[in-house]
Protein backbone atom coordinates (compact mmCIF):
# COMPACT_ATOMS: atom_id res chain seq x y z
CA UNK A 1 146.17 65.16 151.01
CA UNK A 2 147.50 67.12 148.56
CA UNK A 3 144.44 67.61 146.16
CA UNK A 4 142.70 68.37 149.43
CA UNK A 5 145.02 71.14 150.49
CA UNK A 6 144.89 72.95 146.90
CA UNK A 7 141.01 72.29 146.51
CA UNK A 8 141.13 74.24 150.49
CA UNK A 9 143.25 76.47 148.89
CA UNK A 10 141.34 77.35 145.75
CA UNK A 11 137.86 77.81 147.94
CA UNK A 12 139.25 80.30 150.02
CA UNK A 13 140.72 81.91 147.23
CA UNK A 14 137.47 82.03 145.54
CA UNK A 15 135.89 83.40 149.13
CA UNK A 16 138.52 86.14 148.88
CA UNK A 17 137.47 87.33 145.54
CA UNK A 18 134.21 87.29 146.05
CA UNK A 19 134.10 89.09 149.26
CA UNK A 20 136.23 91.51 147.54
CA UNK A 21 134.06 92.16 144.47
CA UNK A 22 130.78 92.93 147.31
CA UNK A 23 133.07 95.25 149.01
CA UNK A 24 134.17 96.90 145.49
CA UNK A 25 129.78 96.84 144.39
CA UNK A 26 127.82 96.22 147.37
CA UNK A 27 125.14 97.14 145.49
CA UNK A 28 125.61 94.75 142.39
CA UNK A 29 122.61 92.67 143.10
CA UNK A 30 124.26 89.73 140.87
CA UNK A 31 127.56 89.54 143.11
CA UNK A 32 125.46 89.40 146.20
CA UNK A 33 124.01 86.34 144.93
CA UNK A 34 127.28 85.30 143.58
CA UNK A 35 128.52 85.40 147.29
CA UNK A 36 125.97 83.59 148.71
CA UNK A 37 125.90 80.79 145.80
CA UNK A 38 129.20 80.25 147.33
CA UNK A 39 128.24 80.05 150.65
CA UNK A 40 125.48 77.51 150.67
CA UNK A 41 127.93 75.31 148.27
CA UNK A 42 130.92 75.62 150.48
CA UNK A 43 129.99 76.37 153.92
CA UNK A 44 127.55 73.88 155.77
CA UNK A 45 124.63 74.80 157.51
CA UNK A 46 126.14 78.33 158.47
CA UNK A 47 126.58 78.98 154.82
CA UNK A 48 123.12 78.12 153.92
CA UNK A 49 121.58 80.87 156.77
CA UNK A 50 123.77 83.95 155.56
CA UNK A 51 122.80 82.72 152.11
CA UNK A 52 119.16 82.99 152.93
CA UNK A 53 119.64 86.25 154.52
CA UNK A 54 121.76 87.86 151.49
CA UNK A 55 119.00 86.44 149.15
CA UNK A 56 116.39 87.57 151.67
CA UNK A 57 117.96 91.13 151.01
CA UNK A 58 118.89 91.10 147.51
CA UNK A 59 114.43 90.67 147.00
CA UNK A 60 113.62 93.21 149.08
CA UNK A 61 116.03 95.64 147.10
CA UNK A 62 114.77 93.89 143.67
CA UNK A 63 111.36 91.37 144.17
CA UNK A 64 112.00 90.76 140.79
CA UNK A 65 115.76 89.00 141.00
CA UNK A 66 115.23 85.84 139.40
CA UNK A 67 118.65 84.34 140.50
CA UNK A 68 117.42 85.17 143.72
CA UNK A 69 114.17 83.87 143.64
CA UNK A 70 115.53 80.29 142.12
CA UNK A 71 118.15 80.24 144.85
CA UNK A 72 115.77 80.72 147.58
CA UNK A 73 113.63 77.99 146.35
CA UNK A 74 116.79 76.05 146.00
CA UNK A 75 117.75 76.57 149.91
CA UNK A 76 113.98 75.99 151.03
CA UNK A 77 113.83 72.42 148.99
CA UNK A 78 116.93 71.80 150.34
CA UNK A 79 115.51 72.54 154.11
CA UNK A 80 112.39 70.41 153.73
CA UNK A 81 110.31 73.33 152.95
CA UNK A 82 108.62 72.03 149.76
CA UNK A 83 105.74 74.46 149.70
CA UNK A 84 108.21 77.75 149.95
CA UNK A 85 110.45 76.29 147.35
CA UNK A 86 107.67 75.58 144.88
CA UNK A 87 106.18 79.55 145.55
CA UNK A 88 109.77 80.91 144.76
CA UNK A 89 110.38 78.17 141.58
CA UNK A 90 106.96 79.44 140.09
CA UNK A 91 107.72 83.25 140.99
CA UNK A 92 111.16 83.25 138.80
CA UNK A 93 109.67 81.08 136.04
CA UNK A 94 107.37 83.41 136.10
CA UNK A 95 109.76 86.52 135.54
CA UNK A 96 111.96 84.00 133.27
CA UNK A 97 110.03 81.39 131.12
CA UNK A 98 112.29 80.77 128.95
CA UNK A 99 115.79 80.42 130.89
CA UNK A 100 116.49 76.88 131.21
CA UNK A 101 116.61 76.23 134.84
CA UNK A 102 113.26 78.19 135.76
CA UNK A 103 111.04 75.95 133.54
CA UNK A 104 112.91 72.42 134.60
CA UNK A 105 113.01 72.91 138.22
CA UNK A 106 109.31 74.21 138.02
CA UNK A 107 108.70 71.02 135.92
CA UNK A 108 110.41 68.10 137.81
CA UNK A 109 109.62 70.18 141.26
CA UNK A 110 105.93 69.89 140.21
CA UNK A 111 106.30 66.23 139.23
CA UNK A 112 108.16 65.24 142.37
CA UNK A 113 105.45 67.18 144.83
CA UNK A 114 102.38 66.43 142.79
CA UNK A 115 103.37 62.58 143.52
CA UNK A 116 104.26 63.34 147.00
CA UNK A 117 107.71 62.62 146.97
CA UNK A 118 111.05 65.44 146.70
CA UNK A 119 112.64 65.61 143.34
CA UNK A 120 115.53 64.43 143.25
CA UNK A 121 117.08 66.77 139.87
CA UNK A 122 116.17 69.56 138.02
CA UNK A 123 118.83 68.33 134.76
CA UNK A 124 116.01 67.32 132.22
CA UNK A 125 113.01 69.16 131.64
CA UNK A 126 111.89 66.92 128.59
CA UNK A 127 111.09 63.74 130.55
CA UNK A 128 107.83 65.44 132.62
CA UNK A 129 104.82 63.54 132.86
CA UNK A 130 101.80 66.75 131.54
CA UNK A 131 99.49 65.61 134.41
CA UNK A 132 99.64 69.35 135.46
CA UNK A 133 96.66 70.84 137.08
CA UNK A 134 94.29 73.92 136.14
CA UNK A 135 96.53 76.74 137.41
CA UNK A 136 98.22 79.04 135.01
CA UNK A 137 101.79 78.16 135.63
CA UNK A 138 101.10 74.75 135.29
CA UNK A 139 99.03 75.55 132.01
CA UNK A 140 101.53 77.20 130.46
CA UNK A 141 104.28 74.63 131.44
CA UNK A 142 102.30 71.87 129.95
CA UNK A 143 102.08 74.02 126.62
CA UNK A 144 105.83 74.64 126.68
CA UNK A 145 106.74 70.94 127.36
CA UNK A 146 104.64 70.02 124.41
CA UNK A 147 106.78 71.58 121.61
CA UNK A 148 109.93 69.65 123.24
């Protein structure tokens, strides 16, 4: 009970700061999606709708926000929506080819959709099959991949 009540306590601590920091910067694009990282970790189904909604308008301030953009793929793969989540994966790899999480969740996302199943982790980019398709994400992935 007592690792409980500090890991309790050390959540709503983190809440507290965070809520704090968008009230200090409501405009700092990267603590809005700080805050709602922290919602759709910590807070259940409730957490995961504001999340959408802060991420929802963190893109229309910046289309461009790749934390955004992976985190909204995140929430729709994580709601069943397999199509969405593969649009937004492709849009930040897009933006961000070469940050680490982009180009393995667009990898093992691929893999897991293109044999009709949900993939199940986004850890290792190296272990992708390069049955990839014609388009020019896919392309460029399978070029990538091939230097690992």
């Amino acid at each position: 009970r007592e690792a409980a009540a500090r890991h309790a306590w050390t959540v709503a601590q983190a809440q507290k700061h965070l809520d704090k920091a968008v009230r200090l910067a409501p405009a700092d694009l990267d603590a809005l999606c700080a805050r709602a990282t922290f919602l759709h970790c910590h807070k259940g189904i409730e957490g995961i709708g504001q999340a959408q909604q802060i991420y929802r308008s963190v893109l229309e301030r910046n289309p461009e926000h790749v934390t955004a953009l992976f985190n909204t793929g995140f929430l729709f793969q994580q709601t069943g929506d397999l199509t969405m989540a593969r649009e937004f994966y492709e849009r930040a790899y897009r933006l961000a080819p070469n940050r680490q999480e982009t180009f393995a969740a667009v990898c093992q996302f691929s893999e897991g959709v293109d044999r009709g199943r949900q993939p199940t982790s986004f850890r290792d980019p190296h272990g992708m099959g390069h049955a990839m398709g014609s388009d020019p994400v896919r392309a460029r992935l399978e070029s990538q991949a091939a230097h690992y």
